[in-house]
C-alpha atoms as a PDB file:
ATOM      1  CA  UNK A   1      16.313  28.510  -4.539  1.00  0.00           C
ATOM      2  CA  UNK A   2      13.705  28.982  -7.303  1.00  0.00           C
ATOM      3  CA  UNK A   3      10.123  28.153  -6.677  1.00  0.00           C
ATOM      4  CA  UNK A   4      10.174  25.557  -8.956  1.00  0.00           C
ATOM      5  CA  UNK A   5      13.394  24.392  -7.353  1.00  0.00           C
ATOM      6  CA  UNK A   6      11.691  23.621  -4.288  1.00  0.00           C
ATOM      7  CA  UNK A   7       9.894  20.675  -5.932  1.00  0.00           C
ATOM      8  CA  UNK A   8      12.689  18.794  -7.045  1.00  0.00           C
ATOM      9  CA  UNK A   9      14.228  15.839  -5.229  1.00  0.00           C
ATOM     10  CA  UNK A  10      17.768  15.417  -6.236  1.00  0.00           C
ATOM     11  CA  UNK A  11      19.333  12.700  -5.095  1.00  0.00           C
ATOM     12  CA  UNK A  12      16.771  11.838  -2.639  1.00  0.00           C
ATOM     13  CA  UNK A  13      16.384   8.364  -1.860  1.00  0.00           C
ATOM     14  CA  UNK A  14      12.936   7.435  -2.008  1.00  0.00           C
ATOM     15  CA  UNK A  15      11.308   3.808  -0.814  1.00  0.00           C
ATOM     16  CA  UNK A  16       7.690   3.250  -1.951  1.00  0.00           C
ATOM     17  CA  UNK A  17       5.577   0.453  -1.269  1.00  0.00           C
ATOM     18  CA  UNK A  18       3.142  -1.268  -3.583  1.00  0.00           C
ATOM     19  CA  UNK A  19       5.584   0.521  -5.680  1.00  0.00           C
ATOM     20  CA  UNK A  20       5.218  -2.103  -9.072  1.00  0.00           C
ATOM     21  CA  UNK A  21       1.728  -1.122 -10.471  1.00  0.00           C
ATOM     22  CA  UNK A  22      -1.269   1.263 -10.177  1.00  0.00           C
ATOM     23  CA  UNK A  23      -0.605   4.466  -7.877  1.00  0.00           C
ATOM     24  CA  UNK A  24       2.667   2.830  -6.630  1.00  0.00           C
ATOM     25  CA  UNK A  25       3.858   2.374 -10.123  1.00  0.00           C
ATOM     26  CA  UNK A  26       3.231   6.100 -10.784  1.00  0.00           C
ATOM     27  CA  UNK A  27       4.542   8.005  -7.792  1.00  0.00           C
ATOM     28  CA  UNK A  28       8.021   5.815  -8.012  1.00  0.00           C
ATOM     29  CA  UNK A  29       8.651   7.335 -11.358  1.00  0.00           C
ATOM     30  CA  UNK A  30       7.456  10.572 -10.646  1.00  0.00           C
ATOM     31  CA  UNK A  31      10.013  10.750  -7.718  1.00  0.00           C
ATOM     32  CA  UNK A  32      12.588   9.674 -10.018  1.00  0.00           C
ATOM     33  CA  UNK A  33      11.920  11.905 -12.614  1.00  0.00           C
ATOM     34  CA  UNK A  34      11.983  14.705  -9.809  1.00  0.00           C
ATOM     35  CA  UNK A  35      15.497  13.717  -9.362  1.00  0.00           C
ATOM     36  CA  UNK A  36      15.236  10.537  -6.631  1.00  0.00           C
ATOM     37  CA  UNK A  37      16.699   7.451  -6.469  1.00  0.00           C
ATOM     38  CA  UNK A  38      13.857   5.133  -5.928  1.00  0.00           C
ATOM     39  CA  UNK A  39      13.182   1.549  -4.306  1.00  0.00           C
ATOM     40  CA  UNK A  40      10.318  -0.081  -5.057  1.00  0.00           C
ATOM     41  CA  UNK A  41       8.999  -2.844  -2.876  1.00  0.00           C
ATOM     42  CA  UNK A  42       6.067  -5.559  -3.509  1.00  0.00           C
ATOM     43  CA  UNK A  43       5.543  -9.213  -3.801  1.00  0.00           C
ATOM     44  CA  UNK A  44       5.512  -9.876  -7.432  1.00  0.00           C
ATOM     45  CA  UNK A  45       9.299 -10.345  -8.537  1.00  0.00           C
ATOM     46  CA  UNK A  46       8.204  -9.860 -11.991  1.00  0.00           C
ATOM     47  CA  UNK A  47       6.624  -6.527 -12.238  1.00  0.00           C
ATOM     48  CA  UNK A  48       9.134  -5.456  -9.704  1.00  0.00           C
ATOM     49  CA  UNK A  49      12.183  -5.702 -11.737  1.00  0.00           C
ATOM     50  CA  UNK A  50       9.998  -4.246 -14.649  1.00  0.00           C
ATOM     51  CA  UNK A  51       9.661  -0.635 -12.439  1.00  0.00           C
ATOM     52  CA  UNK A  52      12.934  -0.875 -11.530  1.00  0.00           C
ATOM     53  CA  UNK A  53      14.267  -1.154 -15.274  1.00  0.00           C
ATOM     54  CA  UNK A  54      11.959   1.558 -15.698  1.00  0.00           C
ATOM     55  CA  UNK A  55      13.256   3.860 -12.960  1.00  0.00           C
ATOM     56  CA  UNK A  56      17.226   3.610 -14.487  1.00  0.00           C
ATOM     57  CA  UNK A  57      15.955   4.677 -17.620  1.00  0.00           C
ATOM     58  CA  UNK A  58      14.742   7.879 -16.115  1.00  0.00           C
ATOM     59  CA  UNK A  59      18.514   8.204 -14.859  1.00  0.00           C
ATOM     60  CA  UNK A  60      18.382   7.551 -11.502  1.00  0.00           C
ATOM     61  CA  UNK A  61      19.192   4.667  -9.438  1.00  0.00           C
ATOM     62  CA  UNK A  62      16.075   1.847  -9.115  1.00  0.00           C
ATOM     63  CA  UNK A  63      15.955  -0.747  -6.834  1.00  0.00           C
ATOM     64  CA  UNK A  64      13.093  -3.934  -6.874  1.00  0.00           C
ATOM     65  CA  UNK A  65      12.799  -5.131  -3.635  1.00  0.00           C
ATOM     66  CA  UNK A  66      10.314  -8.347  -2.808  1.00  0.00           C
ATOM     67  CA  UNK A  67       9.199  -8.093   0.569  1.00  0.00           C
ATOM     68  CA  UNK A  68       5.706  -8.791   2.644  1.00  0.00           C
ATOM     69  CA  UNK A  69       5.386  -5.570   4.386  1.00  0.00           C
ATOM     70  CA  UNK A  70       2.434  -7.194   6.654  1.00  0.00           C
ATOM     71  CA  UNK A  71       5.867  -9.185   8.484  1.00  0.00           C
ATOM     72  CA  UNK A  72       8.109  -7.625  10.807  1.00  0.00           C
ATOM     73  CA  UNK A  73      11.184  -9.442   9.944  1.00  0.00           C
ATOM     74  CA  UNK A  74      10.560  -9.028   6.169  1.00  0.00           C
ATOM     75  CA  UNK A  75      10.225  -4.967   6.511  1.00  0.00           C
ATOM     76  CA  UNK A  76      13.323  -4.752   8.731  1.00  0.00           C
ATOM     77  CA  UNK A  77      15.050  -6.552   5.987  1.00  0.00           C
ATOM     78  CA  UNK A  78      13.813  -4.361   3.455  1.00  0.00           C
ATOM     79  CA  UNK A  79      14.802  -1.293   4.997  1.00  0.00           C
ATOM     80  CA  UNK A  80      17.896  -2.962   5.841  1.00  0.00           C
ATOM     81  CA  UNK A  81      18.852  -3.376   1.770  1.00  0.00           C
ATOM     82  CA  UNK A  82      17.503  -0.205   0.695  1.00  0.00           C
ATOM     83  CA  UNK A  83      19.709   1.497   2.991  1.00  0.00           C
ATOM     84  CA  UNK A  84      23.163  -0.445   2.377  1.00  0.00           C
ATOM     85  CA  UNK A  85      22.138  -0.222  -1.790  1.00  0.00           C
ATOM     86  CA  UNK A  86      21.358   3.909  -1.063  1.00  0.00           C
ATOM     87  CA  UNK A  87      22.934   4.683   2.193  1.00  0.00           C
ATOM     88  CA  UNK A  88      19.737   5.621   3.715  1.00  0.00           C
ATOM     89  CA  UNK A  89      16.061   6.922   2.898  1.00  0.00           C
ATOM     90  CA  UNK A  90      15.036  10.176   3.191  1.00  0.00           C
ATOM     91  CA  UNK A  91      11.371   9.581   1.652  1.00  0.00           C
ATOM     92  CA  UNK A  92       9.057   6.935   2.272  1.00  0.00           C
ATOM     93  CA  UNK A  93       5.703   6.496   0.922  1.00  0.00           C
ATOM     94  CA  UNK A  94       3.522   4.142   2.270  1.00  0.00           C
ATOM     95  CA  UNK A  95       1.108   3.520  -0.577  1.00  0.00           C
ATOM     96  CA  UNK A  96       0.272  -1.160  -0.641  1.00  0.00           C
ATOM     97  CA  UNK A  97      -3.177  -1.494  -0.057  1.00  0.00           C
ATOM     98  CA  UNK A  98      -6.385  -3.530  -0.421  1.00  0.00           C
ATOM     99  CA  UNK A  99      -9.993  -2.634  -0.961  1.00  0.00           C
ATOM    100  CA  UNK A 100     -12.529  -5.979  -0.952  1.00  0.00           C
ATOM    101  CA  UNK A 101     -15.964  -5.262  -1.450  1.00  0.00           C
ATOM    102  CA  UNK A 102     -18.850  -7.441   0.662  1.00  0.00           C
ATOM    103  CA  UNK A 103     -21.372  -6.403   2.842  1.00  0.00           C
ATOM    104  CA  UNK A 104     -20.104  -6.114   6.752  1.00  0.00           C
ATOM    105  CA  UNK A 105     -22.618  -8.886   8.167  1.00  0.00           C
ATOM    106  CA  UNK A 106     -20.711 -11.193   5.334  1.00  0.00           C
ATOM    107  CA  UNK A 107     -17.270 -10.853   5.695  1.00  0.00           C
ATOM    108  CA  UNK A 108     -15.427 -13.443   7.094  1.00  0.00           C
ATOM    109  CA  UNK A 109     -12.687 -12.988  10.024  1.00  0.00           C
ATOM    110  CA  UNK A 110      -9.411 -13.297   8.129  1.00  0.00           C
ATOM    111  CA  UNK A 111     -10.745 -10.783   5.045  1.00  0.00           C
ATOM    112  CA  UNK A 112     -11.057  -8.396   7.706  1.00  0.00           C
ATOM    113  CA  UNK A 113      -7.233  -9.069   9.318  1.00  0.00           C
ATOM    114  CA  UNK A 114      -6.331  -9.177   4.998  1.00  0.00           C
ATOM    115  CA  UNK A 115      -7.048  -5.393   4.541  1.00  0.00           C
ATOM    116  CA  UNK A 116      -6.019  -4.194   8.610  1.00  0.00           C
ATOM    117  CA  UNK A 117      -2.906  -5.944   7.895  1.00  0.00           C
ATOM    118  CA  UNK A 118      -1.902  -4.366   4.776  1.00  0.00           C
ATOM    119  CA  UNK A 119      -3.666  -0.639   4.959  1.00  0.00           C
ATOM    120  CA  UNK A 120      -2.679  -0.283   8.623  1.00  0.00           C
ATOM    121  CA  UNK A 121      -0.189  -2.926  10.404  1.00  0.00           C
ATOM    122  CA  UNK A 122       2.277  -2.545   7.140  1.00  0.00           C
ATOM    123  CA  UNK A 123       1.948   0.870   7.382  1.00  0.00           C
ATOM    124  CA  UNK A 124       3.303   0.907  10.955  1.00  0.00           C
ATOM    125  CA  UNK A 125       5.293  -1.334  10.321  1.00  0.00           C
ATOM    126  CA  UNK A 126       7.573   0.229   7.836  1.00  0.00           C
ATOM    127  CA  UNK A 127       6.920   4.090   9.099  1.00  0.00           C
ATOM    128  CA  UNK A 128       8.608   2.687  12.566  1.00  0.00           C
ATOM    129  CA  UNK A 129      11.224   1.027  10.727  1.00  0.00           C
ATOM    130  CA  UNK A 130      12.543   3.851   8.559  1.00  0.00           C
ATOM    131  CA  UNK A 131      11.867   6.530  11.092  1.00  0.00           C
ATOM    132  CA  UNK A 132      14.902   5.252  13.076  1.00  0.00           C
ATOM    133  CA  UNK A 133      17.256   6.058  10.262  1.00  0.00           C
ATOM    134  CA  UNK A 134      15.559   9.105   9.611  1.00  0.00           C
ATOM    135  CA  UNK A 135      15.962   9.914  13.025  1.00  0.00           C
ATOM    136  CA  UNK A 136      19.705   9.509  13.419  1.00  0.00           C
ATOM    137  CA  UNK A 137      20.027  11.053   9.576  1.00  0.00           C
ATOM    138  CA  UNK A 138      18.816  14.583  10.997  1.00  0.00           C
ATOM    139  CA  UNK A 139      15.299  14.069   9.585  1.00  0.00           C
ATOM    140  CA  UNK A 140      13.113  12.418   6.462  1.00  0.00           C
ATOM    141  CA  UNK A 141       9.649  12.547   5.129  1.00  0.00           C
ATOM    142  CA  UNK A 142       6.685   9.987   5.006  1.00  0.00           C
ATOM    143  CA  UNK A 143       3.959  10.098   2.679  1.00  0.00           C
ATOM    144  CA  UNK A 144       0.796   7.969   3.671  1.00  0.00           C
ATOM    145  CA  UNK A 145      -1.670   7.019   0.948  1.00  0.00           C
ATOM    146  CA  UNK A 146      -5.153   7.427   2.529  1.00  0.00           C
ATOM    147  CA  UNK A 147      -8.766   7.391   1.141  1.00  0.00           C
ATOM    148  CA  UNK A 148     -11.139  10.224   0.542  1.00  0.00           C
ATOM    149  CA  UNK A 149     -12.851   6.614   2.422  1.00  0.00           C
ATOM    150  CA  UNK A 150     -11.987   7.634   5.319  1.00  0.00           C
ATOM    151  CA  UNK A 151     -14.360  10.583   5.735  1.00  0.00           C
ATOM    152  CA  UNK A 152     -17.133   8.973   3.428  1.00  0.00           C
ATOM    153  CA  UNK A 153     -19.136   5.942   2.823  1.00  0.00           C
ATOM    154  CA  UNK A 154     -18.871   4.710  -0.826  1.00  0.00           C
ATOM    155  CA  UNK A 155     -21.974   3.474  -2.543  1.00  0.00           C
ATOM    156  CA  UNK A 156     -22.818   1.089  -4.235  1.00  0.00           C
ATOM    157  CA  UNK A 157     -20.818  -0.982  -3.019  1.00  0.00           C
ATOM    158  CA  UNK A 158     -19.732  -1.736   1.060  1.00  0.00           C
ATOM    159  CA  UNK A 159     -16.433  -1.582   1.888  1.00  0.00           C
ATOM    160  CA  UNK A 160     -16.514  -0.862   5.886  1.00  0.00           C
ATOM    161  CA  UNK A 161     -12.997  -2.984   6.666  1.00  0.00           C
ATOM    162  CA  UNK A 162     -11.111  -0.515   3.962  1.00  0.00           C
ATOM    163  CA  UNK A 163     -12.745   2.346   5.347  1.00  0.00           C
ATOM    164  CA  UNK A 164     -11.950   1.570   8.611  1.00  0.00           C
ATOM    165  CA  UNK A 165      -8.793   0.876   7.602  1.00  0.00           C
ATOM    166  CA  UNK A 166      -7.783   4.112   6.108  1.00  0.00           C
ATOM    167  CA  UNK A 167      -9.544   6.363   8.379  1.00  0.00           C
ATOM    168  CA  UNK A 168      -6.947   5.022  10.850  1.00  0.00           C
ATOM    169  CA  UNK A 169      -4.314   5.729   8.156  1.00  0.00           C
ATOM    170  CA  UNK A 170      -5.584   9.474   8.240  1.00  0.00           C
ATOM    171  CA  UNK A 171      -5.135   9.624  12.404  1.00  0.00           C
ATOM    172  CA  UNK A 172      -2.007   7.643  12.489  1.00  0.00           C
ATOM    173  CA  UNK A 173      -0.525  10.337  10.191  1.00  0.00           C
ATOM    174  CA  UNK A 174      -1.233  12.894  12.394  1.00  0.00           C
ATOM    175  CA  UNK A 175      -0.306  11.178  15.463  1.00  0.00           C
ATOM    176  CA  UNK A 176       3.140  10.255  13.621  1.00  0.00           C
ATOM    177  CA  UNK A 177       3.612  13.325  12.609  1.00  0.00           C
ATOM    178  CA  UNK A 178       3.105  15.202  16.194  1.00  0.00           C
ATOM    179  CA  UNK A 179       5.618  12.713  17.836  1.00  0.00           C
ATOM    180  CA  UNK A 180       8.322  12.832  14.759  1.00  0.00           C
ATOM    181  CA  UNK A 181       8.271  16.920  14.446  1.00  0.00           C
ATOM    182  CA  UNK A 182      11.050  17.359  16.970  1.00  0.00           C
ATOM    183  CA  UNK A 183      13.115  15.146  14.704  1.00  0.00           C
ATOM    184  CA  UNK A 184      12.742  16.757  11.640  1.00  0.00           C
ATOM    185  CA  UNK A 185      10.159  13.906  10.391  1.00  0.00           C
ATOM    186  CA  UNK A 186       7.271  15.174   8.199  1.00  0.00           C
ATOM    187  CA  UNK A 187       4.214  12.971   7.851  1.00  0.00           C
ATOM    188  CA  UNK A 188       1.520  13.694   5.974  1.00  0.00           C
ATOM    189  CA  UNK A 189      -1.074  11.871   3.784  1.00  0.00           C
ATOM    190  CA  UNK A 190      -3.208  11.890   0.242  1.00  0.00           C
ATOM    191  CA  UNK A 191      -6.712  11.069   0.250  1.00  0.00           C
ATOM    192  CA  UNK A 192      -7.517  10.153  -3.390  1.00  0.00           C
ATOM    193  CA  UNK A 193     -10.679   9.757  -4.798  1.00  0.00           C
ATOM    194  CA  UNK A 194     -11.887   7.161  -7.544  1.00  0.00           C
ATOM    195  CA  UNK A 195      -8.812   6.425  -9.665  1.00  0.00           C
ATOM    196  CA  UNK A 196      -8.409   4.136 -12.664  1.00  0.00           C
ATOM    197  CA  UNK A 197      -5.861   1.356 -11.681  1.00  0.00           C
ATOM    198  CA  UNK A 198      -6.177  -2.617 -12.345  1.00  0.00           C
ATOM    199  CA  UNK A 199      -7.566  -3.135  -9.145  1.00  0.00           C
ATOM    200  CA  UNK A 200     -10.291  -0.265  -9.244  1.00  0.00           C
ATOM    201  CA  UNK A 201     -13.167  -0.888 -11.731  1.00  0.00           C
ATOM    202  CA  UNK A 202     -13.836   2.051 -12.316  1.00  0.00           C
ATOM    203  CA  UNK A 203     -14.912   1.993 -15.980  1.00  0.00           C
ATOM    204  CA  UNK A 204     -17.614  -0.896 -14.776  1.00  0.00           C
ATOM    205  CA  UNK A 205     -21.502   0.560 -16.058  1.00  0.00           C
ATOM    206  CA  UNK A 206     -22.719  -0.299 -12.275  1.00  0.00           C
ATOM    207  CA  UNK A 207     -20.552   1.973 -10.525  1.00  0.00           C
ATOM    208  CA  UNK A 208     -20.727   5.051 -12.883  1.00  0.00           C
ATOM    209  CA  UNK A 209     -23.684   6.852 -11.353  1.00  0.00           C
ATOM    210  CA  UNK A 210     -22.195   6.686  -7.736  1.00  0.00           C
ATOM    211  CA  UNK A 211     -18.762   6.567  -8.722  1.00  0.00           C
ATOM    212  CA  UNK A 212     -18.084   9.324 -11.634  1.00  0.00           C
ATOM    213  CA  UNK A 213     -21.933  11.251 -11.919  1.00  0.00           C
ATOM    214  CA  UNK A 214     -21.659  12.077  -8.323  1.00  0.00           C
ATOM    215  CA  UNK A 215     -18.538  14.075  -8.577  1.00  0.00           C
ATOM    216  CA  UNK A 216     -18.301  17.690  -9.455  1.00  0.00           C
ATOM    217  CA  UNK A 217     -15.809  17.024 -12.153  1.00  0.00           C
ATOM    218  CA  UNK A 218     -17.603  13.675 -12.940  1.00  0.00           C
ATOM    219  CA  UNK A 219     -14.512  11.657 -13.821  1.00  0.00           C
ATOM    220  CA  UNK A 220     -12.390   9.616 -12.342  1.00  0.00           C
ATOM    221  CA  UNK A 221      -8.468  10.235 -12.228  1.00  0.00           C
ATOM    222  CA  UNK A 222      -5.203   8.513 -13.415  1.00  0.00           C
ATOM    223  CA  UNK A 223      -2.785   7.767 -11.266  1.00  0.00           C
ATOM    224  CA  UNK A 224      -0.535  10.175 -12.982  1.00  0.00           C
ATOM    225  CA  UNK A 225      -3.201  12.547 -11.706  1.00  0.00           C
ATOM    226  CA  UNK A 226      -1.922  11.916  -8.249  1.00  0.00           C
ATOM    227  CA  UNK A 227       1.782  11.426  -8.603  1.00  0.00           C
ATOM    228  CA  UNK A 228       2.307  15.280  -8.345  1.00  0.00           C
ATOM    229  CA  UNK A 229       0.988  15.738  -5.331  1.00  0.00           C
ATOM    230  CA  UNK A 230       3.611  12.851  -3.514  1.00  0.00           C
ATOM    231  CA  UNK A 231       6.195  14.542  -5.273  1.00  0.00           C
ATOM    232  CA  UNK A 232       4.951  17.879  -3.867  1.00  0.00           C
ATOM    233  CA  UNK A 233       4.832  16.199  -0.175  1.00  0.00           C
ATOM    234  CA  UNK A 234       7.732  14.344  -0.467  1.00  0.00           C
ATOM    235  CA  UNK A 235       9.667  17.806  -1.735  1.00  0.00           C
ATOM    236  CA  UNK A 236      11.001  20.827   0.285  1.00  0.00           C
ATOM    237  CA  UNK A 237       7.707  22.887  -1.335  1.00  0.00           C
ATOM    238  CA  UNK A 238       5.581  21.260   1.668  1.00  0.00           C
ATOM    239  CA  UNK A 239       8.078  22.260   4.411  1.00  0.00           C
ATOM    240  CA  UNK A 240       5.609  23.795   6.248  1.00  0.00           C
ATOM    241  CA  UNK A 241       3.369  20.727   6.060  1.00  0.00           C
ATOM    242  CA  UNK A 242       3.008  17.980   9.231  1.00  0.00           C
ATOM    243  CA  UNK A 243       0.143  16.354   9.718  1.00  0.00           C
ATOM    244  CA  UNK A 244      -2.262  16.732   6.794  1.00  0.00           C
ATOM    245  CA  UNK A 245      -4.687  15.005   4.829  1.00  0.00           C
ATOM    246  CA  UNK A 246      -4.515  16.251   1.263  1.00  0.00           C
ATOM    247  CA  UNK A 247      -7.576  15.533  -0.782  1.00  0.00           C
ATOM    248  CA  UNK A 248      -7.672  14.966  -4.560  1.00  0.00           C
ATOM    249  CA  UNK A 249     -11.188  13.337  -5.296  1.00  0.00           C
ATOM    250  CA  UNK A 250     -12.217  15.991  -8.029  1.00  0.00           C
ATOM    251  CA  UNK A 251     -14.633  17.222  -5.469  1.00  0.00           C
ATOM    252  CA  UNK A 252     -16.463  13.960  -5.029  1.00  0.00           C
ATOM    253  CA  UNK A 253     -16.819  14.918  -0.894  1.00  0.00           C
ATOM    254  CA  UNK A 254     -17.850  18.473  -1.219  1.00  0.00           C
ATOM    255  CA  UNK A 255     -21.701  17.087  -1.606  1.00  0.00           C
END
């Protein structure tokens, strides 16, 4: 196998949450392009089926899914479609989130159970769902979406419920992925920086000094940026990798 061959996914099957805009939008069609068959799950039917048209035009098979990954019984059925439609997934990346911005001392009870829910419960909930197959299928690789968040403190803005949130993201991976090894079960994690999606304002004039001046490469990324680096995760080109954190936040930390 070439070295470039060790990047490519062919007929992988690939789930991805929060998989119908923003990051999610990009890594499910980088995985496809990389030779996966992708599903794609979120709660907005509409955008949904709009990935998944886009995912058969790249030539492999797409599948919309519309699921609330925060319930139990809704993931189980999820993973329950995606394998009968693929026979199984060998890739999963957990990537729905939420970031809400308010000051700790004014954030009200169920905001905080919003984000935990989503960053961290529906992240456990659908890495313990899929490991089982992956487990009786010889093996299978998650890819967590974490925060460069969870080792700093943003400014201007407070954000201490998504921090929190993903800096248990980063530990679960590793405690995952210590459990899973002697399955065959890689998990590891990305740890993005400030990236320009719908639900990050990134190009708003109050943020830019903290937000794109403060970083070495001051910019902030697309989320075709990041895609490369799931696919590189998700691929046999990280089979040496369990248990990491990769960063990509154009070297917005290193200060």
């Amino acid at each position: 196998m070439s070295v470039l061959d060790t990047f490519g996914l062919r007929d992988r099957r690939a789930l991805v949450t929060g998989g119908n805009r923003g990051l999610g939008r990009a890594f499910a069609l980088a995985l496809a392009e990389a030779g996966a068959d992708v599903a794609i799950a979120g709660r907005d039917g509409d955008r949904n089926a709009q990935v998944a048209d886009e995912l058969t035009d790249r030539g492999r098979r797409g599948l919309a899914i519309q699921a609330d990954i925060t319930r139990r019984d809704e993931v189980t059925a999820m993973v329950a479609e995606v394998t009968d439609a693929f026979g199984g997934v060998d890739i999963l990346v957990n990537n729905a989130g939420l970031a809400i911005h308010r000051p700790a001392l004014e954030v009200p009870d169920d905001e905080w159970q919003q984000v935990i829910d989503l960053n961290l419960t529906a992240l456990w909930n659908t890495s313990t769902a899929v490991a089982r197959g992956m487990i009786d299928a010889g093996g299978g690789v998650i890819v967590n979406v974490g925060s460069m968040s969870a080792q700093i403190v943003n400014r201007p803005q407070w954000q201490a419920s998504y921090n929190a949130s993903k800096a248990a993201v980063h530990h679960l991976t590793r405690s995952l992925a210590a459990e899973w090894a002697p399955h065959n079960i890689r998990v590891n994690a990305i740890a993005p920086g400030y990236v320009k999606t719908d639900m990050a304002p990134v190009d708003r004039p109050e943020f830019r000094r903290n937000w794109i001046l403060d970083a070495p490469l001051q910019r902030y990324a697309t989320p075709e940026e990041i895609a490369p680096s799931v696919v590189y995760l998700a691929s046999p080109a990280s089979a040496f990798m369990t248990g990491s954190v990769l960063l990509i936040d154009g070297g917005y930390s290193v200060y």
